[in-house]
Protein backbone atom coordinates (compact mmCIF):
# COMPACT_ATOMS: atom_id res chain seq x y z
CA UNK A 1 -8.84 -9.53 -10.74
CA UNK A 2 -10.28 -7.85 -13.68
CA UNK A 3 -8.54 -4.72 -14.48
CA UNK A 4 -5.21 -5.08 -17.04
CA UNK A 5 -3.17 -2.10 -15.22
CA UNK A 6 -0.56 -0.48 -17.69
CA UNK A 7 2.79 -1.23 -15.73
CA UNK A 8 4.79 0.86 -17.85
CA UNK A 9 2.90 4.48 -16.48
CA UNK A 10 5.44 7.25 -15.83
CA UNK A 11 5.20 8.06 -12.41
CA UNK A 12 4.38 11.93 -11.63
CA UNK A 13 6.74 14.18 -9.80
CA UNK A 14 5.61 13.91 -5.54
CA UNK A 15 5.95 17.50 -5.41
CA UNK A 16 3.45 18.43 -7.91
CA UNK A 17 0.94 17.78 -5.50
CA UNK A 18 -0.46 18.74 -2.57
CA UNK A 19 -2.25 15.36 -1.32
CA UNK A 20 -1.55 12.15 -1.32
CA UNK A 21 -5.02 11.72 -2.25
CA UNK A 22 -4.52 13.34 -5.99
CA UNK A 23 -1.00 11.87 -6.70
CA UNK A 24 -2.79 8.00 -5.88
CA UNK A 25 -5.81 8.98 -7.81
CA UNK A 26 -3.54 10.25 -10.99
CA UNK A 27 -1.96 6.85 -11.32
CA UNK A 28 -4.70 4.73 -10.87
CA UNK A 29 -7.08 3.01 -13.33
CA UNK A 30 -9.80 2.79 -10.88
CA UNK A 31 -13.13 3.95 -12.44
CA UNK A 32 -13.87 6.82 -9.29
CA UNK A 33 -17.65 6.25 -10.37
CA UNK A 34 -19.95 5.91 -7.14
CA UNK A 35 -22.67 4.89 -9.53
CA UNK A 36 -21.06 1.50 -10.31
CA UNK A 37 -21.15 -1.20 -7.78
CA UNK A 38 -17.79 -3.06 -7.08
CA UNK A 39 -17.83 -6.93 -6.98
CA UNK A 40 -15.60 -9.03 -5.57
CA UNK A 41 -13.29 -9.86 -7.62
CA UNK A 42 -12.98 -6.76 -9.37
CA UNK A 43 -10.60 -5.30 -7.45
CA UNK A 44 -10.02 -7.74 -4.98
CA UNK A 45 -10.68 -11.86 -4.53
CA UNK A 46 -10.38 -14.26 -1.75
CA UNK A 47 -7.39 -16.60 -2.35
CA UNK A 48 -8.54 -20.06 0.20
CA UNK A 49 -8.68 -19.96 3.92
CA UNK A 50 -6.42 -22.23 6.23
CA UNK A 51 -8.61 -24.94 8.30
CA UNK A 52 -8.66 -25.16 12.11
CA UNK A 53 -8.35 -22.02 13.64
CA UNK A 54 -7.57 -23.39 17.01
CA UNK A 55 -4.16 -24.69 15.84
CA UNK A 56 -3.23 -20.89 16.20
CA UNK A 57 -5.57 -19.27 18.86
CA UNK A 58 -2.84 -19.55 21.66
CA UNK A 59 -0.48 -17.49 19.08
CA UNK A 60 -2.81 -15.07 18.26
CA UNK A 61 -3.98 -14.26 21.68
CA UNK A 62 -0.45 -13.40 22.40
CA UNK A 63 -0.03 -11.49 19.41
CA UNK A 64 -3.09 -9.17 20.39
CA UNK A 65 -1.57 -8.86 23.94
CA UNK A 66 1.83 -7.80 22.60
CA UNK A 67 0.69 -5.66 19.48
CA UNK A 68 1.07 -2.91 21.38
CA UNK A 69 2.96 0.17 18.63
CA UNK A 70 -0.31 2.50 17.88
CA UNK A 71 0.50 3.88 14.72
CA UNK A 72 -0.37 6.85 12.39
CA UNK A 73 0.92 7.84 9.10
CA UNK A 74 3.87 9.63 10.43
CA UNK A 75 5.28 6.76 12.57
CA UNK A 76 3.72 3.65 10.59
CA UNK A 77 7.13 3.32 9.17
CA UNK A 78 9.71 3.58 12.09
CA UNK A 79 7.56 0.38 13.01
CA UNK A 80 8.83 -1.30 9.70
CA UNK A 81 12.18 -1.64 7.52
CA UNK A 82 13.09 2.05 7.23
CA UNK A 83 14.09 4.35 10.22
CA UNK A 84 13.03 7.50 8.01
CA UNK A 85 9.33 9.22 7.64
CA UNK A 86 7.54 8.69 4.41
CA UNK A 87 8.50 10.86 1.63
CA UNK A 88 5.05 11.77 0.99
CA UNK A 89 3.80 11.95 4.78
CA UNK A 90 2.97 16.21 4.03
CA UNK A 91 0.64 15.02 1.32
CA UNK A 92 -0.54 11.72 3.18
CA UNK A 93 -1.12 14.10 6.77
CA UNK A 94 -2.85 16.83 4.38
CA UNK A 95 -5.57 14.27 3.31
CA UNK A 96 -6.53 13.86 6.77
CA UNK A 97 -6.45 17.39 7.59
CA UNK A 98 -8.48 18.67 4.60
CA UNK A 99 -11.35 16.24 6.39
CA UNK A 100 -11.09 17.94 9.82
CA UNK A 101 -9.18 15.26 11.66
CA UNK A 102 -5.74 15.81 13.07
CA UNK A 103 -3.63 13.69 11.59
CA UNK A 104 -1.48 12.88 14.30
CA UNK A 105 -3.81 11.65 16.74
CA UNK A 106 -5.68 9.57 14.35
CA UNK A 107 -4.27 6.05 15.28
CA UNK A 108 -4.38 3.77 12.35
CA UNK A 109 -3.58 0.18 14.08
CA UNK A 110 -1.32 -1.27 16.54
CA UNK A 111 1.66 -3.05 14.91
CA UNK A 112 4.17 -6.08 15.31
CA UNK A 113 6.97 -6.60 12.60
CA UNK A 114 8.58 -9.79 14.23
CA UNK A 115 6.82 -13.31 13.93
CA UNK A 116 10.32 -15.19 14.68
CA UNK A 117 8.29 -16.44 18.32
CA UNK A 118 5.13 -17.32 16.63
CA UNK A 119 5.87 -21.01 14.34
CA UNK A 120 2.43 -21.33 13.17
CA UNK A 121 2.03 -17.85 12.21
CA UNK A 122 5.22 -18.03 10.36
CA UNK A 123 3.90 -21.59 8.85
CA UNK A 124 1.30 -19.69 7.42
CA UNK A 125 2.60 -16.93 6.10
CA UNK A 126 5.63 -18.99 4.14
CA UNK A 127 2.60 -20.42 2.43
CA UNK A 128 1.59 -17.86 -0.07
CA UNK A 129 5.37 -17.97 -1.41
CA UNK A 130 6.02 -14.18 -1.30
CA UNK A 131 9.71 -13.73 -1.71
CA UNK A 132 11.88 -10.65 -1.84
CA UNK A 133 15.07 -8.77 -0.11
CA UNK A 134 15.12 -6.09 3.05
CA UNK A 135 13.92 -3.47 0.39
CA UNK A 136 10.98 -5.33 -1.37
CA UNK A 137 9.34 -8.21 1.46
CA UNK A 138 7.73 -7.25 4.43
CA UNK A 139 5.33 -8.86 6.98
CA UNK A 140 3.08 -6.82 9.23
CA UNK A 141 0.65 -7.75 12.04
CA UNK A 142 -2.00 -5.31 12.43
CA UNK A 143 -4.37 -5.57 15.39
CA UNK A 144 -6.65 -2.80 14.77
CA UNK A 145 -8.14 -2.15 18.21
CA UNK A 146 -11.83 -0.91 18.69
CA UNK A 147 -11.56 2.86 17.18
CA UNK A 148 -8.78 2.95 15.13
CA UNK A 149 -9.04 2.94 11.15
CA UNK A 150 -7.12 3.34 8.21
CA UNK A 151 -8.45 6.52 6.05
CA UNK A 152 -9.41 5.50 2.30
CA UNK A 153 -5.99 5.53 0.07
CA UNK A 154 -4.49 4.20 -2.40
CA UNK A 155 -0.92 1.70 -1.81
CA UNK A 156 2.44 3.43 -3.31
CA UNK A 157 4.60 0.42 -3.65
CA UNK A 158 5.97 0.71 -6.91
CA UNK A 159 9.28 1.83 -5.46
CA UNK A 160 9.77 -2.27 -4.47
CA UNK A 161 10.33 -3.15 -7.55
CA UNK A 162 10.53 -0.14 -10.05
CA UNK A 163 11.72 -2.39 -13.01
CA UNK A 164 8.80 -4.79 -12.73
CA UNK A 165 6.24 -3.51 -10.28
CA UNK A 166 3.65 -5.98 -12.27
CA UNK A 167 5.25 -8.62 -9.88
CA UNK A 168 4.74 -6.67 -6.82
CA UNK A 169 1.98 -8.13 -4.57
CA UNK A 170 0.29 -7.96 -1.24
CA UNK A 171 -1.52 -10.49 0.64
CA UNK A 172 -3.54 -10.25 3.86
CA UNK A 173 -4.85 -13.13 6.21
CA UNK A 174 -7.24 -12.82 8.84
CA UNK A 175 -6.26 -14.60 12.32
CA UNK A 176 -10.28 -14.56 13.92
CA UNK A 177 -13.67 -14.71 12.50
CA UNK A 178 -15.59 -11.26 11.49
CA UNK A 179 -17.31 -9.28 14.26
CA UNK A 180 -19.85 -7.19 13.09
CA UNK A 181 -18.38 -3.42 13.43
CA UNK A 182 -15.30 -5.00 11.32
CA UNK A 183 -14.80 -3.95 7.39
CA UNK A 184 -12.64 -3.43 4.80
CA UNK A 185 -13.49 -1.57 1.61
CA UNK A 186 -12.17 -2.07 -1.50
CA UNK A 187 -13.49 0.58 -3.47
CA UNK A 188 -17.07 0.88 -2.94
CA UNK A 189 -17.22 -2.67 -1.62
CA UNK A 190 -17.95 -3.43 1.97
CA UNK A 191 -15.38 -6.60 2.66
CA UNK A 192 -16.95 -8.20 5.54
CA UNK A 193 -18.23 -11.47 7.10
CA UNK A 194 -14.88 -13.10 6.40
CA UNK A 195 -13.88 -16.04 8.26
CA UNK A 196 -10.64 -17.07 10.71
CA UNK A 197 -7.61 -18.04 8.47
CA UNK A 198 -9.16 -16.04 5.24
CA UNK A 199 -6.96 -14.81 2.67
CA UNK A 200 -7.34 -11.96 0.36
CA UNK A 201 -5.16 -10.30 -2.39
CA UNK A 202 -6.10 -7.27 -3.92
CA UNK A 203 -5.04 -4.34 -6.95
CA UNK A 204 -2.61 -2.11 -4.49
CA UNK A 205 -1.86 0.03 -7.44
CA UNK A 206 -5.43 1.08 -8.16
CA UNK A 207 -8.00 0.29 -6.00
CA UNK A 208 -9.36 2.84 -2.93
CA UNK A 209 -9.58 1.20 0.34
CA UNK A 210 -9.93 1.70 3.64
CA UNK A 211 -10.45 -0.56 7.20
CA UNK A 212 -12.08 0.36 10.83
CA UNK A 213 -12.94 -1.79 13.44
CA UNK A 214 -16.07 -0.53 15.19
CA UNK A 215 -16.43 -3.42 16.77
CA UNK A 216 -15.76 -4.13 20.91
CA UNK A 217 -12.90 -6.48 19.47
CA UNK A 218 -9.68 -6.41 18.74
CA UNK A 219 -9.34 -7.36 15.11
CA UNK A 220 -5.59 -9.21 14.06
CA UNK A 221 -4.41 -9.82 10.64
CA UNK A 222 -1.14 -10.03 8.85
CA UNK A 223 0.11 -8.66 6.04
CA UNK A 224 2.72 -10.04 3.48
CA UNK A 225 4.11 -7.75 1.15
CA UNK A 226 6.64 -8.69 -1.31
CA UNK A 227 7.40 -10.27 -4.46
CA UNK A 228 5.22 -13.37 -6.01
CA UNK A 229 6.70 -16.46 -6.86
CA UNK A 230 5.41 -19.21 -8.44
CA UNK A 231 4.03 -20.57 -5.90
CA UNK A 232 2.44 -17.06 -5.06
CA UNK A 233 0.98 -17.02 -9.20
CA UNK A 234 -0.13 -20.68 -8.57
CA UNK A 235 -1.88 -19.55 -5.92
CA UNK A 236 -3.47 -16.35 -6.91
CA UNK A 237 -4.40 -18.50 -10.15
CA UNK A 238 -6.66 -21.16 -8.59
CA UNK A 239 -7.81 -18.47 -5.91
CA UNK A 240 -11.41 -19.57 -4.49
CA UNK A 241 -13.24 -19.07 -1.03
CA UNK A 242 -13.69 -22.98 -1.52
CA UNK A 243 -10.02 -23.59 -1.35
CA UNK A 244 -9.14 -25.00 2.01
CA UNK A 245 -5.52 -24.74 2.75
CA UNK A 246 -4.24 -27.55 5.89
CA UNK A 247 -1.79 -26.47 8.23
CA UNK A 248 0.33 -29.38 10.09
């Protein structure tokens, strides 16, 4: 990715402001110009894509089927590694509000933490290297069911690693093929059309982006959020939608 982000920024008080929005927007170097059109690979790039989707459409059937923890911003993290609310959730709710929708009905995704039953999931996410402890790695499956969507935000992950947030990353993979209806955005780029076993990295600490799934399908991916290695830098290095990654 393009932009050189200045990992050394002092962080701004959390109380100083009344959205989530704002205190995103005052730490990022994205360029907040509608006239400009994103690329990809300005903010975000496709790493490879693993070959042969059927060696994990029995896995990700069941996945769908038992992705069943519909989540908004106030319980998105019970679902994860902390039993408390995030610190920021009257800023992150009042974002929503200010827009006219209630922010705890709006249902973001439906969430699994726990691969341990699914081997080839697990096979593939152990590829991308992505280390870290209880505080800093995370995996997430999100099966965004027809109607949900995550509002347009910025990530807030610097706490992982506050002495070198620089080596922070996260890393999604699609399970299924794009249905029209499907999209990210990554600032004012539609992300869309991408194929089963497609992986993406992209600039959590600046870029704007949001995901719906309009579509009449359920849409699965995982998330990996942790530290890179140097496997992870290898990767991210020689990143190209012509790499073609084989899975055993």
């Amino acid at each position: 990715m393009r932009n050189n982000t200045d990992w050394n920024k002092k962080l701004q008080p959390a109380d100083d402001f009344e959205s989530n929005w704002e205190w995103t927007k005052a730490h990022s170097e994205y360029h907040f110009d509608d006239s400009i059109v994103d690329q990809e690979g300005d903010w975000f790039k496709v790493l490879g894509r693993f070959d042969n989707p059927s060696i994990w459409k029995e896995e990700t059937d069941r996945l769908v089927r038992e992705s069943t923890k519909a989540i908004n911003w106030q319980t998105r993290k019970f679902f994860g590694d902390s039993p408390k609310v995030s610190p920021m959730l009257k800023q992150e709710e009042y974002d929503i509000a200010q827009g006219g929708g209630d922010p705890k009905k709006l249902m973001l995704t439906n969430m699994l933490d726990e691969l341990e039953d699914y081997p080839m999931l697990c096979k593939m996410k152990d590829h991308f290297g992505v280390i870290g402890d209880s505080k800093e790695f995370k995996v997430r499956c999100h099966t965004q069911l027809t109607g949900q969507m995550f509002n347009l935000h910025i990530d807030k992950l610097w706490d992982r690693c506050l002495d070198d947030p620089e080596s922070i990353c996260r890393i999604t993979f699609f399970l299924e093929d794009w249905r029209p209806g499907q999209f990210y955005m990554y600032g004012n780029f539609v992300y869309e059309r991408w194929k089963a076993g497609e992986a993406h990295i992209f600039d959590w600490a600046n870029v704007p982006h949001a995901t719906c799934n309009a579509s009449n399908f359920p849409r699965p991916s995982i998330q990996i959020t942790g530290l890179k290695s140097d496997k992870t830098r290898d990767i991210i290095a020689n990143a190209s939608r012509d790499t073609i990654w084989k899975l055993d």
